[in-house]
C-alpha atoms as a PDB file:
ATOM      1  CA  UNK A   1       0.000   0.000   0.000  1.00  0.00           C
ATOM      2  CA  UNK A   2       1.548   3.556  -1.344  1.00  0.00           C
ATOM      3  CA  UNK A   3      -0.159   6.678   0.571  1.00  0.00           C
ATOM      4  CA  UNK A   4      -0.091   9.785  -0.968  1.00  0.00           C
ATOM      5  CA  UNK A   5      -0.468  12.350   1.706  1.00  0.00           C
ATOM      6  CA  UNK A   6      -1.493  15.780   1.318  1.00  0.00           C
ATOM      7  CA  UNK A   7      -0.574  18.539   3.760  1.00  0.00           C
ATOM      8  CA  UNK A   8      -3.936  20.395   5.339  1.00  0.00           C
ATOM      9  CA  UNK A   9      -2.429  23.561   3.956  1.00  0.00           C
ATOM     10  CA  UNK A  10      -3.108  21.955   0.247  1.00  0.00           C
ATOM     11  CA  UNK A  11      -5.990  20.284   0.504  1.00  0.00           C
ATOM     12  CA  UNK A  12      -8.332  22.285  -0.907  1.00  0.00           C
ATOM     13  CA  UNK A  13      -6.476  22.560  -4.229  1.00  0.00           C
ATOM     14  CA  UNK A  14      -4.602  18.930  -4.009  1.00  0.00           C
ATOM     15  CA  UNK A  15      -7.129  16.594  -3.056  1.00  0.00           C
ATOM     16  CA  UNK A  16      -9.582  16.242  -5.680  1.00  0.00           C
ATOM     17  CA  UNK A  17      -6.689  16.106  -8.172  1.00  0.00           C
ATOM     18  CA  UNK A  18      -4.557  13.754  -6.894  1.00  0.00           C
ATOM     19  CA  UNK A  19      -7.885  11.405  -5.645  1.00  0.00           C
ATOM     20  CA  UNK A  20      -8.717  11.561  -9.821  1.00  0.00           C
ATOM     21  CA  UNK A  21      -4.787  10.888 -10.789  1.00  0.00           C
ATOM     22  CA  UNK A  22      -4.540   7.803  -8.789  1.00  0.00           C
ATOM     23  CA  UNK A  23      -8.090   6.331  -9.245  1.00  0.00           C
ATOM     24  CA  UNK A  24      -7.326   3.177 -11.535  1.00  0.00           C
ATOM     25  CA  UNK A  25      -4.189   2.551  -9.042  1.00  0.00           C
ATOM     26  CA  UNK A  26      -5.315   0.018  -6.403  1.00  0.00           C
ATOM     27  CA  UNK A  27      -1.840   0.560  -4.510  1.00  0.00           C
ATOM     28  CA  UNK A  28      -2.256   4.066  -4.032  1.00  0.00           C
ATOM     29  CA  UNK A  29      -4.574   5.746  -1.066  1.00  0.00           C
ATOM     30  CA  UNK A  30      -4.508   9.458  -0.721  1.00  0.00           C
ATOM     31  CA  UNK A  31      -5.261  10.830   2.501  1.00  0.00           C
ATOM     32  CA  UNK A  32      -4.646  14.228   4.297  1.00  0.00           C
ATOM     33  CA  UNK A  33      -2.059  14.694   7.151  1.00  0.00           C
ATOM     34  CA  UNK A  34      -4.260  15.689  10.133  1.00  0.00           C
ATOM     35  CA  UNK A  35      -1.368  14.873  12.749  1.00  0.00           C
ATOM     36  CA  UNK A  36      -0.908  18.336  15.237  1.00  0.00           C
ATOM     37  CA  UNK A  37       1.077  18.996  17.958  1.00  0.00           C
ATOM     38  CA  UNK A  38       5.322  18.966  17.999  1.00  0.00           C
ATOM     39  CA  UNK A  39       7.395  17.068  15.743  1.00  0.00           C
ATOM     40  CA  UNK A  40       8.698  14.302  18.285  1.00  0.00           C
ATOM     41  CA  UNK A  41      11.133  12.838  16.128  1.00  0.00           C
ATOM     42  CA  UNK A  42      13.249  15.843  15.697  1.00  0.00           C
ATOM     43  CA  UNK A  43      14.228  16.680  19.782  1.00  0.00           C
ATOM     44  CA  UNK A  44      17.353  18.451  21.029  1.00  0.00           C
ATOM     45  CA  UNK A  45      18.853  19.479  23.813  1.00  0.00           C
ATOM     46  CA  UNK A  46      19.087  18.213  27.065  1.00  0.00           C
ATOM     47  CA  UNK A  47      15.700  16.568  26.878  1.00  0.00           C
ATOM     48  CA  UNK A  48      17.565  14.297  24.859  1.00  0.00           C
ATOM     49  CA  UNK A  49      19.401  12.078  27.524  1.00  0.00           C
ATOM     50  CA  UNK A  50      16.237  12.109  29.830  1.00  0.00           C
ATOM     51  CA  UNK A  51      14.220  10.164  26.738  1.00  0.00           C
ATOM     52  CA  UNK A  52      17.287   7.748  25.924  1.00  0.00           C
ATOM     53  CA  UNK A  53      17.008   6.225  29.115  1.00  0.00           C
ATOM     54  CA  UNK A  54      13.272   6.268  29.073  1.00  0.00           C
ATOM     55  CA  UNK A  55      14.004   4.264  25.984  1.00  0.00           C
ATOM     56  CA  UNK A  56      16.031   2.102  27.952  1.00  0.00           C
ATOM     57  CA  UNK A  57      14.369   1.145  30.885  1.00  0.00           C
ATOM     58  CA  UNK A  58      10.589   0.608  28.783  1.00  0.00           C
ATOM     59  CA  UNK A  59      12.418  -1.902  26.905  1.00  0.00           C
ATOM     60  CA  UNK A  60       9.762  -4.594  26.105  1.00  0.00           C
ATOM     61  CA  UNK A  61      12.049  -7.347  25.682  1.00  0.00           C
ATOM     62  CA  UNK A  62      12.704  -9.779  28.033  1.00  0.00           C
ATOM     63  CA  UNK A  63      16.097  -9.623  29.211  1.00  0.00           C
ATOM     64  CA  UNK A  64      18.468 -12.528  28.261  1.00  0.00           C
ATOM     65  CA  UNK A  65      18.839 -15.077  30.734  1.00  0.00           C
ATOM     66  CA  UNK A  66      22.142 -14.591  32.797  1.00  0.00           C
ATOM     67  CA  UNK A  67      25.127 -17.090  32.001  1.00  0.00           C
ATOM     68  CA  UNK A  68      26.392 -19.379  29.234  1.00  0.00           C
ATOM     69  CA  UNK A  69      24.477 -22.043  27.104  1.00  0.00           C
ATOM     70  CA  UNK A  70      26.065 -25.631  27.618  1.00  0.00           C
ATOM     71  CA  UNK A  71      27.408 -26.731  25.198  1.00  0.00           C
ATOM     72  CA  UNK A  72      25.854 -29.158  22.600  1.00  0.00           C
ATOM     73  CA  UNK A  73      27.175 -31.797  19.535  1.00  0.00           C
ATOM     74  CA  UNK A  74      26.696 -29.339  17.168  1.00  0.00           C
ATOM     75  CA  UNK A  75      29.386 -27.108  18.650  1.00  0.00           C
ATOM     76  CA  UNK A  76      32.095 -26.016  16.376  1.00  0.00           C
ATOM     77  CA  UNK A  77      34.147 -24.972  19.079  1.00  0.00           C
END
């Protein structure tokens, strides 16, 4: 799936248009950006650090189990 995405700003004049361009393309949906509010992938500063180790410690995955793996007959070591 390919979305075309209009800004609000363009809308008006884009929409229609673009709708009509890509009509006999099943691959294509065009769609207007309604998203508001800051641009959260672009921070800087010092708020920087203090969401890196947010990052870190809401890591989803489960930690690795502590220690080594015995080893097994397949081992090429």
């Amino acid at each position: 799936m390919i979305y075309c995405v209009i800004p609000p700003e363009l809308a008006d004049d884009l929409y229609d248009k673009m709708v009509e361009y890509y009509k006999d393309n099943p691959n294509v949906t065009v769609i207007i950006d309604r998203r508001t509010g800051p641009d959260r992938r672009n921070r800087k500063g010092a708020d920087d650090a203090k969401h890196a180790e947010l990052r870190e410690t809401r890591d989803r995955r489960r930690a690795r189990i502590p220690g080594t793996f015995p080893e097994t007959e397949g081992s090429s070591e």
